[in-house]
PDB file of N, CA and C in Angstrom:
ATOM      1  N   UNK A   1       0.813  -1.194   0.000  1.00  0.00           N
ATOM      2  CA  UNK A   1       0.000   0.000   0.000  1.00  0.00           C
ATOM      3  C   UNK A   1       0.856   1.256   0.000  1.00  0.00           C
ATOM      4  N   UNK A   2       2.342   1.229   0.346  1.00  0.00           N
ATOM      5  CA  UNK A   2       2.918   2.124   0.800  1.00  0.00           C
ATOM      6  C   UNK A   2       2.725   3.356   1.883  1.00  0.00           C
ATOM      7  N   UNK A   3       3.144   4.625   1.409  1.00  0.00           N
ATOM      8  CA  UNK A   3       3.066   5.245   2.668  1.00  0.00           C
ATOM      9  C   UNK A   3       2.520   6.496   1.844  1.00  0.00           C
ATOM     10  N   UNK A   4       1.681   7.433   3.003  1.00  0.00           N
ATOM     11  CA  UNK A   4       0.715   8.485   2.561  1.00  0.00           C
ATOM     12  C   UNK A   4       1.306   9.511   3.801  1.00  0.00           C
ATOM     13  N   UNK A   5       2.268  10.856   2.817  1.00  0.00           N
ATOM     14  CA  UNK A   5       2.231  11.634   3.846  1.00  0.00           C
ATOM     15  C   UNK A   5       1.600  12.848   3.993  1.00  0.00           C
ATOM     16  N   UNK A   6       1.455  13.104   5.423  1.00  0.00           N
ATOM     17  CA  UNK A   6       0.385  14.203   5.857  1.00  0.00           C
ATOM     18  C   UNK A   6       0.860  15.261   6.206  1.00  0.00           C
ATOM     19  N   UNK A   7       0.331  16.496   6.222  1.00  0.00           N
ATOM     20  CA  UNK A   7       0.724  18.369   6.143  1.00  0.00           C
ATOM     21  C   UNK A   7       1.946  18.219   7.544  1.00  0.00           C
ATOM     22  N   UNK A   8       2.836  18.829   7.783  1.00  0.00           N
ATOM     23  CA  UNK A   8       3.216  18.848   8.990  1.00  0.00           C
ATOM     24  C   UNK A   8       2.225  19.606   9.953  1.00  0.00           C
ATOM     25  N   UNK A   9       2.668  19.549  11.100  1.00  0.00           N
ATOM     26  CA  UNK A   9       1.884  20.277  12.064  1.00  0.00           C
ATOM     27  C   UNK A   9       2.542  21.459  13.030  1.00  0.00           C
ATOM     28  N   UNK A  10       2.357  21.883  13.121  1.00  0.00           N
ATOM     29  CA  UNK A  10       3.667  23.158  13.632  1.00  0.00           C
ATOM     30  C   UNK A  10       2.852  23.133  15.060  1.00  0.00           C
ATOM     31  N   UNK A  11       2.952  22.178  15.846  1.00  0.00           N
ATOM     32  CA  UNK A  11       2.645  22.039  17.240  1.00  0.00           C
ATOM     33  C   UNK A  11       3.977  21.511  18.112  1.00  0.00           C
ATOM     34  N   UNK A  12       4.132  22.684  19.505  1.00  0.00           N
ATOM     35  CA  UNK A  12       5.722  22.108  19.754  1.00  0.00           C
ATOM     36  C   UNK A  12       4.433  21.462  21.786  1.00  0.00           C
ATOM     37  N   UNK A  13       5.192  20.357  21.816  1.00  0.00           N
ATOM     38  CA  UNK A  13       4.168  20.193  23.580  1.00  0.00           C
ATOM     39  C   UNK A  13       4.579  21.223  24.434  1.00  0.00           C
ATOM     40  N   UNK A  14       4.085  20.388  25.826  1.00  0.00           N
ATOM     41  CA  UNK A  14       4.953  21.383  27.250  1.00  0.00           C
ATOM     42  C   UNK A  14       6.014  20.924  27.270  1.00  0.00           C
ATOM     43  N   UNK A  15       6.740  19.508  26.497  1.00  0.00           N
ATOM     44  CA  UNK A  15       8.201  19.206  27.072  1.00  0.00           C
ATOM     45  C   UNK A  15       8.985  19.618  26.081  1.00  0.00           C
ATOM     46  N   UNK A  16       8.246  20.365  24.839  1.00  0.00           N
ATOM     47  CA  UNK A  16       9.240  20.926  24.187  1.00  0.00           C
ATOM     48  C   UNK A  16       9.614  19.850  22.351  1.00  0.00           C
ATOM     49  N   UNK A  17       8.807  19.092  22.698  1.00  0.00           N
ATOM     50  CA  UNK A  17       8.435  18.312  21.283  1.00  0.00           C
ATOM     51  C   UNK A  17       7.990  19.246  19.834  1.00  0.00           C
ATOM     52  N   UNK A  18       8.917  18.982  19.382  1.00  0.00           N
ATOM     53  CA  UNK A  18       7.899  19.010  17.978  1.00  0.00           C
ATOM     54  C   UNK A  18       6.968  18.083  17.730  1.00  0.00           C
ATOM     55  N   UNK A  19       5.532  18.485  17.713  1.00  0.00           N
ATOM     56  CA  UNK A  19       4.350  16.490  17.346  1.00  0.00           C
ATOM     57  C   UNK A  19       4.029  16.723  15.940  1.00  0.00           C
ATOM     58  N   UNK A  20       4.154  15.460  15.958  1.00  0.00           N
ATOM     59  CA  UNK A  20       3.502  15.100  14.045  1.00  0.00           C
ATOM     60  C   UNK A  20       3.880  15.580  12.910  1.00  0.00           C
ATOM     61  N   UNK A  21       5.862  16.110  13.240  1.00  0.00           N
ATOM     62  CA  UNK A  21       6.685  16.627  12.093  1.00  0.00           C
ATOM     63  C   UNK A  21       6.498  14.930  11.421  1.00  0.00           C
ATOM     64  N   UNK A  22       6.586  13.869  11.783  1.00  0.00           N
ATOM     65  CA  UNK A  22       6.757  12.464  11.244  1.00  0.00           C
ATOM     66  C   UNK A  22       5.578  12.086  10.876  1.00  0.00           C
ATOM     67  N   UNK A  23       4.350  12.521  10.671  1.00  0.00           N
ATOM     68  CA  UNK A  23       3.473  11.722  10.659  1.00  0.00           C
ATOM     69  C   UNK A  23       3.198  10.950   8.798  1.00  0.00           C
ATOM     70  N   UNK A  24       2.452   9.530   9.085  1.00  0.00           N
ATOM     71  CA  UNK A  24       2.675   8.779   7.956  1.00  0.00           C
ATOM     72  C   UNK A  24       1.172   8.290   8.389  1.00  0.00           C
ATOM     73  N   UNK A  25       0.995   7.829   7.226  1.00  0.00           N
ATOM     74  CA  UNK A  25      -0.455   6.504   7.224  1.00  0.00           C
ATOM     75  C   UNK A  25       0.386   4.797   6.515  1.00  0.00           C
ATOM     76  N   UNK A  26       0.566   4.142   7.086  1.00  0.00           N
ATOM     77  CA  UNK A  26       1.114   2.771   7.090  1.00  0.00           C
ATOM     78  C   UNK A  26       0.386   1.997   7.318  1.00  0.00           C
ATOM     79  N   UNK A  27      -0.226   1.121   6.049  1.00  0.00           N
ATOM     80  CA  UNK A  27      -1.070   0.040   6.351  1.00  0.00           C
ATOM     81  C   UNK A  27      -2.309   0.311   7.025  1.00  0.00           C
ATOM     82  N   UNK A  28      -3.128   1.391   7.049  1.00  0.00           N
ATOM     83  CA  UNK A  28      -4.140   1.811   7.365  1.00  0.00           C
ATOM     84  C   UNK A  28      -3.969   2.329   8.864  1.00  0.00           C
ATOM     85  N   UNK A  29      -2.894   2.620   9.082  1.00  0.00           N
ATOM     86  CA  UNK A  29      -2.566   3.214  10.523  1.00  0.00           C
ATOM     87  C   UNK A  29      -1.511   4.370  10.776  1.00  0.00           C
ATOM     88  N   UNK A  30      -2.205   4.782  11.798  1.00  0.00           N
ATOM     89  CA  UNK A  30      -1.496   6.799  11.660  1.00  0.00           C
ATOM     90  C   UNK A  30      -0.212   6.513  12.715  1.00  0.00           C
ATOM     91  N   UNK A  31       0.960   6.835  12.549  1.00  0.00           N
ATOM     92  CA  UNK A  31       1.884   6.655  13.020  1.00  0.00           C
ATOM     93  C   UNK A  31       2.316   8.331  13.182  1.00  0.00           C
ATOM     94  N   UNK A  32       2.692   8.405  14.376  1.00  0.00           N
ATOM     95  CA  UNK A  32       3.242  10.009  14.649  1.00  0.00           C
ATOM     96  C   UNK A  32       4.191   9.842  15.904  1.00  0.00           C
ATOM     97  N   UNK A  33       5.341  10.906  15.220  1.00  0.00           N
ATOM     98  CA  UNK A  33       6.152  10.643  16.579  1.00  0.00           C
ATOM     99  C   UNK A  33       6.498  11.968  16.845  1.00  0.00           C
ATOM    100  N   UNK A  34       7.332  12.705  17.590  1.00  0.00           N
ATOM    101  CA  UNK A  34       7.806  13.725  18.150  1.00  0.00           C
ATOM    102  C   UNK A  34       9.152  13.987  18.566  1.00  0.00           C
ATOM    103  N   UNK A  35       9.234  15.060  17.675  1.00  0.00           N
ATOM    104  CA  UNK A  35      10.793  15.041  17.656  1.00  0.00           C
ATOM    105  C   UNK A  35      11.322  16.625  18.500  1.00  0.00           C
ATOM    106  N   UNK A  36      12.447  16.158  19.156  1.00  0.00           N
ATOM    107  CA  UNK A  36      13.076  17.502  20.253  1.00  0.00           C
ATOM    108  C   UNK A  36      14.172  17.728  19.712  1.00  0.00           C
ATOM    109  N   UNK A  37      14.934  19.078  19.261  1.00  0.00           N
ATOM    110  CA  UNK A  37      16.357  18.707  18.847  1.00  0.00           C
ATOM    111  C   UNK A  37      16.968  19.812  19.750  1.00  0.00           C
ATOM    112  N   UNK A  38      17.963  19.222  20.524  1.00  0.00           N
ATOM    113  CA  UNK A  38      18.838  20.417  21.406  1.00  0.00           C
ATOM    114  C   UNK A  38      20.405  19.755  20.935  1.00  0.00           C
ATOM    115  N   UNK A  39      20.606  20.784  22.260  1.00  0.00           N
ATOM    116  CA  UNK A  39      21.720  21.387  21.839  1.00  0.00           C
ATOM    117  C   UNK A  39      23.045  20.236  21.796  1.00  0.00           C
ATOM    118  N   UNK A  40      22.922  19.279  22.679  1.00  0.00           N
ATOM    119  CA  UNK A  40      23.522  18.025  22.404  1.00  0.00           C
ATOM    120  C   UNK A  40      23.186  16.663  21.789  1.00  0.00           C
ATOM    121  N   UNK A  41      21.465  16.457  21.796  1.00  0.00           N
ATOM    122  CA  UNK A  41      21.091  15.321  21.418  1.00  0.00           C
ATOM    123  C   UNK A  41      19.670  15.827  20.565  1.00  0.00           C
ATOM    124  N   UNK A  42      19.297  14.498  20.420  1.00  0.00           N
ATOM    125  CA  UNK A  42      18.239  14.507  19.498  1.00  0.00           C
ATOM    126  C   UNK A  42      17.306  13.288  20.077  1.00  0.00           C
ATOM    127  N   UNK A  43      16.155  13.525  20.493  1.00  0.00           N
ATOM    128  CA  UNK A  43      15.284  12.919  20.900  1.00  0.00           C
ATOM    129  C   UNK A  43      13.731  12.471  20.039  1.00  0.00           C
ATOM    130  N   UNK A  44      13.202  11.430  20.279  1.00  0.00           N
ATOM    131  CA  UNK A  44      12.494  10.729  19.236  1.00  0.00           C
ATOM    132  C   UNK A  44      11.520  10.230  20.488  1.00  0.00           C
ATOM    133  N   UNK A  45       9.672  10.531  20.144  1.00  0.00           N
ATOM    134  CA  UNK A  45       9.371   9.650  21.132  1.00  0.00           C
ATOM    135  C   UNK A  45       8.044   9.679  20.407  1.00  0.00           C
ATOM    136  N   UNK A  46       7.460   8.387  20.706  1.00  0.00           N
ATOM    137  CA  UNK A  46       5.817   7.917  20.058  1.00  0.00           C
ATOM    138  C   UNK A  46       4.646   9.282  20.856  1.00  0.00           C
ATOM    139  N   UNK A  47       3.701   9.552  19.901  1.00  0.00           N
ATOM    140  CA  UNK A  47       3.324  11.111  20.874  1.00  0.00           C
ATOM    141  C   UNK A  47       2.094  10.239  21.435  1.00  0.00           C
ATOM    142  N   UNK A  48       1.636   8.827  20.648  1.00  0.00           N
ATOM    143  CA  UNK A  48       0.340   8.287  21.570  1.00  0.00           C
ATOM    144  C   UNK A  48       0.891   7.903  22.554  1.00  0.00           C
ATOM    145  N   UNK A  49       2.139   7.360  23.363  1.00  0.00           N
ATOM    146  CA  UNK A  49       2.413   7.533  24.944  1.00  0.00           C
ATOM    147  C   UNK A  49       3.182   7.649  25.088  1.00  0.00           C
ATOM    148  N   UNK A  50       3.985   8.842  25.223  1.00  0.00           N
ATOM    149  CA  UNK A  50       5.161   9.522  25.483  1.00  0.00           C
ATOM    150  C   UNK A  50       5.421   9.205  26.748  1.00  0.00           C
ATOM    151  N   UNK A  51       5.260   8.308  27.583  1.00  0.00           N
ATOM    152  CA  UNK A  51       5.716   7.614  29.038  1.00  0.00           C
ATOM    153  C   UNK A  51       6.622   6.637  28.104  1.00  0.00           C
ATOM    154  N   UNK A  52       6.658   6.373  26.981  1.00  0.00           N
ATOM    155  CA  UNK A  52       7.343   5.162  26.579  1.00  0.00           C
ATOM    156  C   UNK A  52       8.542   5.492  26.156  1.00  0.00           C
ATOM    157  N   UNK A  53       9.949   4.541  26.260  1.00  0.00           N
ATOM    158  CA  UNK A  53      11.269   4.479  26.001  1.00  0.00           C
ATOM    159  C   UNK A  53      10.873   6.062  24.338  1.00  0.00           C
ATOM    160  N   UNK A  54      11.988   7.330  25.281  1.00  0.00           N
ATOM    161  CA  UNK A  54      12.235   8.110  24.571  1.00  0.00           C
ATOM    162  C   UNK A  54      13.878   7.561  23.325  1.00  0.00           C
ATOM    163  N   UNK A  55      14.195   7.559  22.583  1.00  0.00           N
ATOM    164  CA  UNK A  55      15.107   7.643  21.747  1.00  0.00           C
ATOM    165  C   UNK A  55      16.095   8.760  21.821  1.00  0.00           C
ATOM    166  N   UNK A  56      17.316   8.729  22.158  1.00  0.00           N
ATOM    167  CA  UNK A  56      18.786   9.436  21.664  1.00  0.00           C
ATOM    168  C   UNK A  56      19.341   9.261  20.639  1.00  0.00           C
ATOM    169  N   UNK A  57      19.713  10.161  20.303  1.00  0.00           N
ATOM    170  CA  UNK A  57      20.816  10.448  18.920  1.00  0.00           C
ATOM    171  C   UNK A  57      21.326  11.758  19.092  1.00  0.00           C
ATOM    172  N   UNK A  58      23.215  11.763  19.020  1.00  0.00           N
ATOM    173  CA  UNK A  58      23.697  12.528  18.780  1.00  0.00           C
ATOM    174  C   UNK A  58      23.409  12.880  17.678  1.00  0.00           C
ATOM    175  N   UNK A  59      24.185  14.394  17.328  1.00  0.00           N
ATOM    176  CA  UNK A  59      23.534  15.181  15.869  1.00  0.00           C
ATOM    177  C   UNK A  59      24.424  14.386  14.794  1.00  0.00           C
ATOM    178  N   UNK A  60      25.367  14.044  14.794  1.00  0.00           N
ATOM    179  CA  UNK A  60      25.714  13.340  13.968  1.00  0.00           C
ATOM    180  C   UNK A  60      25.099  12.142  13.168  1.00  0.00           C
ATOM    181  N   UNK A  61      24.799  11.128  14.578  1.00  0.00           N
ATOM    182  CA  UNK A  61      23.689  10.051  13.916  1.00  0.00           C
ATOM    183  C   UNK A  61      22.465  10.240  13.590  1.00  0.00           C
ATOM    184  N   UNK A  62      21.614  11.835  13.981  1.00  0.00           N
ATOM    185  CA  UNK A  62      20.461  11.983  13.372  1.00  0.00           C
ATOM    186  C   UNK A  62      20.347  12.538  11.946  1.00  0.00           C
ATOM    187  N   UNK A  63      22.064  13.489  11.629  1.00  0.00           N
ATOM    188  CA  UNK A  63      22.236  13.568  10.151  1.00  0.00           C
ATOM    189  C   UNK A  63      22.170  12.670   9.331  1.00  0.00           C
ATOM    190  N   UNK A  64      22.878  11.180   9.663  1.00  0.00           N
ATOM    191  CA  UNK A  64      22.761   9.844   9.272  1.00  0.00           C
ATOM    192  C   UNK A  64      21.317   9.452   8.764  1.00  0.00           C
ATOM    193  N   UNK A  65      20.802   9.629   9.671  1.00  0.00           N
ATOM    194  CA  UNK A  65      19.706   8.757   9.715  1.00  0.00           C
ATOM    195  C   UNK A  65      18.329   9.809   8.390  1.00  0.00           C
ATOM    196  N   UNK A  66      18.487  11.540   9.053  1.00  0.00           N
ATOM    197  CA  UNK A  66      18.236  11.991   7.970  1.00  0.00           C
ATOM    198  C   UNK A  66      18.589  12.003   6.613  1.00  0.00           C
ATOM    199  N   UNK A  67      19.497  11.997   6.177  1.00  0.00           N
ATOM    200  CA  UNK A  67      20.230  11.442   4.967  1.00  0.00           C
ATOM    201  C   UNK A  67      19.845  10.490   4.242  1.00  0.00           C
ATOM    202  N   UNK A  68      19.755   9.406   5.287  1.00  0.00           N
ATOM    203  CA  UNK A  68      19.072   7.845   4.545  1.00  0.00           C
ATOM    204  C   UNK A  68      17.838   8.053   4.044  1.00  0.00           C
ATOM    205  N   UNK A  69      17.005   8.296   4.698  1.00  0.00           N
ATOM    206  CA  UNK A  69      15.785   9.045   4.836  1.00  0.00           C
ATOM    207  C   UNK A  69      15.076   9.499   3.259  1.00  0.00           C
ATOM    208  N   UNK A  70      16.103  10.810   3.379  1.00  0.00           N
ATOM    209  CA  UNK A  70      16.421  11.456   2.056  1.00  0.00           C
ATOM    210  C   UNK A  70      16.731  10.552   0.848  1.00  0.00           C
ATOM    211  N   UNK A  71      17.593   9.498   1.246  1.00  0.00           N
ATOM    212  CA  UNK A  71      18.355   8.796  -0.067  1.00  0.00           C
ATOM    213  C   UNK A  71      17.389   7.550   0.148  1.00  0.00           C
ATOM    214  N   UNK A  72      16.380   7.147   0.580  1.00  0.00           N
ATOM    215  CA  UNK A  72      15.648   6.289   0.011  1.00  0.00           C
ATOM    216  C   UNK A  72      16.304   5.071   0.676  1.00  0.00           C
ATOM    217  N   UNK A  73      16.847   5.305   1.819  1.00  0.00           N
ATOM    218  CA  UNK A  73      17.654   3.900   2.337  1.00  0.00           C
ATOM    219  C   UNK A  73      16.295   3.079   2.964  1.00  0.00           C
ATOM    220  N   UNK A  74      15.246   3.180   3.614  1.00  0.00           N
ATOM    221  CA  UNK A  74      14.644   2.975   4.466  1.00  0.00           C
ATOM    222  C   UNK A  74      13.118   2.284   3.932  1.00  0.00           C
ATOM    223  N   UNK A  75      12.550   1.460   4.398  1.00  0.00           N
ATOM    224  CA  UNK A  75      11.480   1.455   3.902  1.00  0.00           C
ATOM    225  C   UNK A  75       9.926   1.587   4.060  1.00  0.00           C
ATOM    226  N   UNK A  76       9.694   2.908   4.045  1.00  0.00           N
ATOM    227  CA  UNK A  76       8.588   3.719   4.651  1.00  0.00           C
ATOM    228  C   UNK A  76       7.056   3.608   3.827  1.00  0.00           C
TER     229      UNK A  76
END
């Protein structure tokens, strides 16, 4: 079915998230995550329960990972 993407959302939370810069429709399901970027790391967390294991990445590995992203490494 692939992937269907949706407008960004220019909503930042109270902890300082960007929500639903990621959002996708996958297999008939809305996937959104929330992304924080400071000044040393880069944080990644599911916004339906953000009590759950947040994600690190230095800026280096989130250039990485953006990059791939970009170059079609991934399969979204």
């Amino acid at each position: 079915m692939g992937t269907k993407l949706l407008p960004l959302a220019a909503r930042v939370d109270a902890d300082g998230f960007a929500v639903a810069s990621a959002t996708h429709i996958t297999n008939q399901r809305l996937t959104c995550v929330a992304v924080k970027i400071g000044d040393d790391k880069v944080e990644v967390r599911d916004t339906k329960d953000p009590s759950k294991t947040t994600f690190c990445f230095d800026h280096p590995e989130w250039a990485a990972f953006i990059s791939g992203v970009k170059d079609g490494e991934f399969d979204v």
